[in-house]
Protein backbone atom coordinates (compact mmCIF):
# COMPACT_ATOMS: atom_id res chain seq x y z
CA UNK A 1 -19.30 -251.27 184.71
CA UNK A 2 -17.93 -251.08 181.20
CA UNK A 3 -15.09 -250.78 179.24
CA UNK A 4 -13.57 -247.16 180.09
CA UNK A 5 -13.80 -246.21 176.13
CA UNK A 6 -12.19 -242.60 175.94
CA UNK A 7 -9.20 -243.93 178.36
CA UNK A 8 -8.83 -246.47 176.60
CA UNK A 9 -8.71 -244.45 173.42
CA UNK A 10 -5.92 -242.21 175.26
CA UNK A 11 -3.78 -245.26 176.26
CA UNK A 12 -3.65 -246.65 172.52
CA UNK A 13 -2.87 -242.78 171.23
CA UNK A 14 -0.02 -242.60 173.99
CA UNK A 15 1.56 -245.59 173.08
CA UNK A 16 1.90 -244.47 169.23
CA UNK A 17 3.67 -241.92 170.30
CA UNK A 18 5.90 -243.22 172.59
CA UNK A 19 6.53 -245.29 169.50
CA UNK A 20 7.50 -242.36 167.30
CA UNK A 21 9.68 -241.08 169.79
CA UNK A 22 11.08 -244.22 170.68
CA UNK A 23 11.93 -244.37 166.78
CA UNK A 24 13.23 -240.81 166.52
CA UNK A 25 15.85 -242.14 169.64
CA UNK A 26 19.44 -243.35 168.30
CA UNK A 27 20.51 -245.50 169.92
CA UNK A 28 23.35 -243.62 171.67
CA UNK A 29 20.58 -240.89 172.49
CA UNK A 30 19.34 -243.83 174.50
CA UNK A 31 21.88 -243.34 177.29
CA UNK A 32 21.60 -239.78 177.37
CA UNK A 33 19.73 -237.24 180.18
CA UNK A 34 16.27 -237.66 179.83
CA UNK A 35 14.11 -234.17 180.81
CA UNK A 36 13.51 -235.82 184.48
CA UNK A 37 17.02 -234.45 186.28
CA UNK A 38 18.89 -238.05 187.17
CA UNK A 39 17.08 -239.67 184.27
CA UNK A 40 18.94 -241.39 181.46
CA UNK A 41 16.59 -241.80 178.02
CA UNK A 42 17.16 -245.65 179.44
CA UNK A 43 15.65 -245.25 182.41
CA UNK A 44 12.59 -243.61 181.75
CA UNK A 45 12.07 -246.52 179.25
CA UNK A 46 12.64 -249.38 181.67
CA UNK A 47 10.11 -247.67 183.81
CA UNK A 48 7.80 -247.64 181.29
CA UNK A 49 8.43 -251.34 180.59
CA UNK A 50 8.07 -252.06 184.03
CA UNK A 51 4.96 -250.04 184.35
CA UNK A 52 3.21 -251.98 181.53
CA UNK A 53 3.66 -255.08 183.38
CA UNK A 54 2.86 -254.01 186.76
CA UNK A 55 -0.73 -253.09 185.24
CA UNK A 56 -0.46 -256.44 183.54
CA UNK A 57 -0.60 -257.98 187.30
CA UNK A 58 -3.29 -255.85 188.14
CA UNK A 59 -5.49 -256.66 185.41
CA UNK A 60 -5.02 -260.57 185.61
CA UNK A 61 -6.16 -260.14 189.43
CA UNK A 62 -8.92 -258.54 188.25
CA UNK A 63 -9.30 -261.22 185.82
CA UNK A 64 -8.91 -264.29 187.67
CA UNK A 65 -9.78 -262.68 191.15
CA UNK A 66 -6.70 -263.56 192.79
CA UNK A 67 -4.94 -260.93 194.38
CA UNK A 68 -1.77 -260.07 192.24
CA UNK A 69 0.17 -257.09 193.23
CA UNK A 70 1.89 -254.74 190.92
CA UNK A 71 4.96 -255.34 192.35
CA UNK A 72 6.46 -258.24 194.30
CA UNK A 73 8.23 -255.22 196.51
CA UNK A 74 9.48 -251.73 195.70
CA UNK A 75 13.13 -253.14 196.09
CA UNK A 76 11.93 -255.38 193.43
CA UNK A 77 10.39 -252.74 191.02
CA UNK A 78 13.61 -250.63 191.34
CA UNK A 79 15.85 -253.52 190.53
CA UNK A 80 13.96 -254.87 187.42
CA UNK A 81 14.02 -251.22 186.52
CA UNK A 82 17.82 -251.06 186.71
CA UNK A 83 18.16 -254.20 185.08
CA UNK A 84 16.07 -253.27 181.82
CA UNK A 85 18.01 -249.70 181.93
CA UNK A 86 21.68 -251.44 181.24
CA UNK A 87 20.70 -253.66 178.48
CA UNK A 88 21.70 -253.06 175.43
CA UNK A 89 19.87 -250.60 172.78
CA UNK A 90 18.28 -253.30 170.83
CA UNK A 91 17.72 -255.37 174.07
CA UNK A 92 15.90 -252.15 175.50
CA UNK A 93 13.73 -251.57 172.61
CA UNK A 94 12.20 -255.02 172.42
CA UNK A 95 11.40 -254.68 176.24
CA UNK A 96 9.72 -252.08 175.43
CA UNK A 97 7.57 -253.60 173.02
CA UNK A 98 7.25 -256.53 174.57
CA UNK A 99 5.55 -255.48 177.97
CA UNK A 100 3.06 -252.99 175.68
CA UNK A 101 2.17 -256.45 173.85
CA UNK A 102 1.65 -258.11 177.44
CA UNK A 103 -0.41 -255.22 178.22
CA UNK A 104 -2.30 -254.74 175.01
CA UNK A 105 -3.05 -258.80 175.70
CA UNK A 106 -4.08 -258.03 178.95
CA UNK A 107 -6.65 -255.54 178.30
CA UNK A 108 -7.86 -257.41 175.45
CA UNK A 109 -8.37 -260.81 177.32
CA UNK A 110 -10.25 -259.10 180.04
CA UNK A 111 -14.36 -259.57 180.72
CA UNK A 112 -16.28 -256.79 180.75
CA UNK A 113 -17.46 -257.22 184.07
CA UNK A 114 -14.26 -257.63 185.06
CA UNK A 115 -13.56 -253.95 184.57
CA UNK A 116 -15.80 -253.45 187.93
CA UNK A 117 -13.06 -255.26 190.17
CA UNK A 118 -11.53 -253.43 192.68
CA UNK A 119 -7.48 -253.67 192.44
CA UNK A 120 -4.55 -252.33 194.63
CA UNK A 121 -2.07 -250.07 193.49
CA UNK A 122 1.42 -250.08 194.47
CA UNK A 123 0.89 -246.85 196.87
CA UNK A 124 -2.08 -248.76 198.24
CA UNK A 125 -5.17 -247.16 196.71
CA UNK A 126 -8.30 -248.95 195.96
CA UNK A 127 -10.04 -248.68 192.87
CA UNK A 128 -11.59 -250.22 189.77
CA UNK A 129 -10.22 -251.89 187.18
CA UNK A 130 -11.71 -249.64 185.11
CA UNK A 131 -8.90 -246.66 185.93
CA UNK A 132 -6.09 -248.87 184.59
CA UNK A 133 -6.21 -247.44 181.58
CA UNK A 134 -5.82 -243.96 182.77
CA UNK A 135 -3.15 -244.86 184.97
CA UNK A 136 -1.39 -245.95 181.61
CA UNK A 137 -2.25 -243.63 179.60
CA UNK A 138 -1.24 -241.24 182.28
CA UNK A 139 2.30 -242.59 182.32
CA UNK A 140 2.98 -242.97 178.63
CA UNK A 141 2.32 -239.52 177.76
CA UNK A 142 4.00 -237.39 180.11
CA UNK A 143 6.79 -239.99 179.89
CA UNK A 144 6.86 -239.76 176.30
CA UNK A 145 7.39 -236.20 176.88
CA UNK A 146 10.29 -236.43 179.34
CA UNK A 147 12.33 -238.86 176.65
CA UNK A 148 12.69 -234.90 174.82
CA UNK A 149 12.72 -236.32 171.35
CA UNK A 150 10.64 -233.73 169.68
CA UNK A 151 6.78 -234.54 171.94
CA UNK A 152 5.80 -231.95 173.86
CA UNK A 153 3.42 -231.17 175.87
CA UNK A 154 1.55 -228.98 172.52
CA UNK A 155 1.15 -232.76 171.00
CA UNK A 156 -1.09 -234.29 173.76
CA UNK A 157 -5.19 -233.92 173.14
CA UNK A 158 -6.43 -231.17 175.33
CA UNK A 159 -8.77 -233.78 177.06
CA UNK A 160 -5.69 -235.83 177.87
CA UNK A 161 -4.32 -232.37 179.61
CA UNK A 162 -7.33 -231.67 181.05
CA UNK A 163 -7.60 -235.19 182.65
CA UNK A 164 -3.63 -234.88 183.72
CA UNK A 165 -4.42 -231.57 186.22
CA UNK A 166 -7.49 -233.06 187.69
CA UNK A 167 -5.39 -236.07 188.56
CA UNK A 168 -2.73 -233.81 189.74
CA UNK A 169 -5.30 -232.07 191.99
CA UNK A 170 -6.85 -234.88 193.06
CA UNK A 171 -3.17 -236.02 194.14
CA UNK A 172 -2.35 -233.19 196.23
CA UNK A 173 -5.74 -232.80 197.40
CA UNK A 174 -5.35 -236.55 199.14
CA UNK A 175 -2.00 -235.09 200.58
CA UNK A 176 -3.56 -231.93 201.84
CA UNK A 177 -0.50 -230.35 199.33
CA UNK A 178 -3.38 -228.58 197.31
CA UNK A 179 -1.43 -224.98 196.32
CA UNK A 180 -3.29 -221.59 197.10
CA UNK A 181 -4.05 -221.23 193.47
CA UNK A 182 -6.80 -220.71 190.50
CA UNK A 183 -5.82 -222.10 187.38
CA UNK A 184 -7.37 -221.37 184.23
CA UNK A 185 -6.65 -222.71 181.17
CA UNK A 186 -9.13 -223.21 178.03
CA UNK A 187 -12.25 -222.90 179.59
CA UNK A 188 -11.54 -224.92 182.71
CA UNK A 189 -10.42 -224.28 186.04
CA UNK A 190 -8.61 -226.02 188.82
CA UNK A 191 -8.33 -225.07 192.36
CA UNK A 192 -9.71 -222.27 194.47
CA UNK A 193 -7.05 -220.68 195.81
CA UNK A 194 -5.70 -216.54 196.31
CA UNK A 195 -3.32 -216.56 193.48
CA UNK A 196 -4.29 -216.78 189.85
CA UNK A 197 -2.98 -217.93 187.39
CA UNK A 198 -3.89 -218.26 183.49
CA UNK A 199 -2.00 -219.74 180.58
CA UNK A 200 -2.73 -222.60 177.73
CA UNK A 201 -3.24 -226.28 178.45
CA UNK A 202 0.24 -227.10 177.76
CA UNK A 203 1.76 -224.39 179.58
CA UNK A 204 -0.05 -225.27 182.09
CA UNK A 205 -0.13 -228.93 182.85
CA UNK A 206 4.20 -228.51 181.93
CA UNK A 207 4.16 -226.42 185.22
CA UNK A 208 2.02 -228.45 187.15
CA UNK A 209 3.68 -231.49 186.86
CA UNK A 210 6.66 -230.21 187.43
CA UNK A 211 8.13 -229.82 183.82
CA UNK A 212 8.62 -226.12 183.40
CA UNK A 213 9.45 -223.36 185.70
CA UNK A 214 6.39 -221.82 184.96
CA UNK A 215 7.65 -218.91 182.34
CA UNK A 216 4.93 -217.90 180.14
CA UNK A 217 2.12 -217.95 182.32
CA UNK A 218 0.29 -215.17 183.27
CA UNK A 219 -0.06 -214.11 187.23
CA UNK A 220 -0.81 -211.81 189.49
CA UNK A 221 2.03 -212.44 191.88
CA UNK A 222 4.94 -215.06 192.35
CA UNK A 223 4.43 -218.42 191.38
CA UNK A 224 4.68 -220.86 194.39
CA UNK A 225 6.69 -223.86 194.83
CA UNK A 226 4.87 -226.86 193.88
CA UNK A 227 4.92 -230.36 195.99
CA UNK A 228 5.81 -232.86 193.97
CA UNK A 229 3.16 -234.71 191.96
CA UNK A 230 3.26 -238.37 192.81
């Protein structure tokens, strides 16, 4: 197994702009609601911090071959999480930057056939190393989104939507929470369900993971309450 190239490519482009929106912040924005509803600006960052470094574990495990979890304990995660929300502006910022250093260090130091070890996630899934950089690049740009400092949705590469809604399917679909839909958007499709339902990529995947109410999008009856996607 090799290098996962295009997810790769979709981390590094995430992480810019979670830059620029990090730089459009003020820092008394910082301490403000976020778009996630209990969510300070803060918060979302020292999750994204935290994140960084939990993949940073995972990849030296898959380095070194000795099992190293994301997370000592979820009691742990939420605490460091906490902790990096109440420092101060400046303090939060170089966190920030810090753990996407560790990260970047991380990926760079690792073999290629190291990309082939299997790894544990924090909600106990198996897989490569290899998906990492999804999981990352997953993260950083919906999150970048929910800091609501001028990224939307509209500013993510269609193949980084379309990538978003198959993992969102492929969520449910492992909690048998799949909804009775069809979704089209561009040329693709997603689900199988009675209901159908049409609208761009961004108006789409803002719906689906739970980011809009749905207004815009074109159906042919009432849109159903989502379950919640991870």
């Amino acid at each position: 197994m090799t290098a996962p190239t295009e997810q790769l490519d979709w981390w590094r482009q995430g992480e810019e702009h979670l830059g620029t929106a990090l730089g459009r912040l003020t820092d008394e924005e910082l301490d403000g609601p976020s778009l996630l509803p209990g969510w300070t600006r803060a918060y979302v960052l020292a999750h994204l911090a935290g994140n960084a470094d939990a993949l940073v574990n995972l990849l030296t495990w898959a380095r070194t071959g000795v099992e190293t979890p994301a997370y000592s304990s979820d009691e742990a995660r939420d605490a460091q999480i906490a902790e990096t929300a109440a420092l101060s502006p400046v303090e939060l910022r170089g966190a920030v930057l810090a753990a996407t250093q560790r990260l970047a260090g991380a990926v760079r130091d690792l073999p290629g056939e190291a990309w082939a070890v299997q790894v544990r996630t924090r909600q106990g899934r198996d897989l490569p190393a290899a998906e990492l950089p999804w999981l990352r690049a997953r993260e950083v740009w919906v999150h970048t989104i929910d800091l609501d400092a001028g990224i939307g949705f509209a500013d993510v590469p269609d193949d980084v939507l379309a990538a978003v809604l198959d993992d969102v399917f492929r969520q449910w679909d492992a909690r048998d929470a799949v909804p009775d839909v069809a979704l089209f958007a561009g040329d693709r499709e997603w689900g199988t369900g009675a209901l159908a339902v049409a609208g761009t990529l961004p108006e789409v995947a803002a719906w689906i993971t739970g980011r809009s109410d749905g207004a815009g999008l074109q159906a042919d009856g009432p849109l159903p309450t989502l379950a919640p996607w991870a």
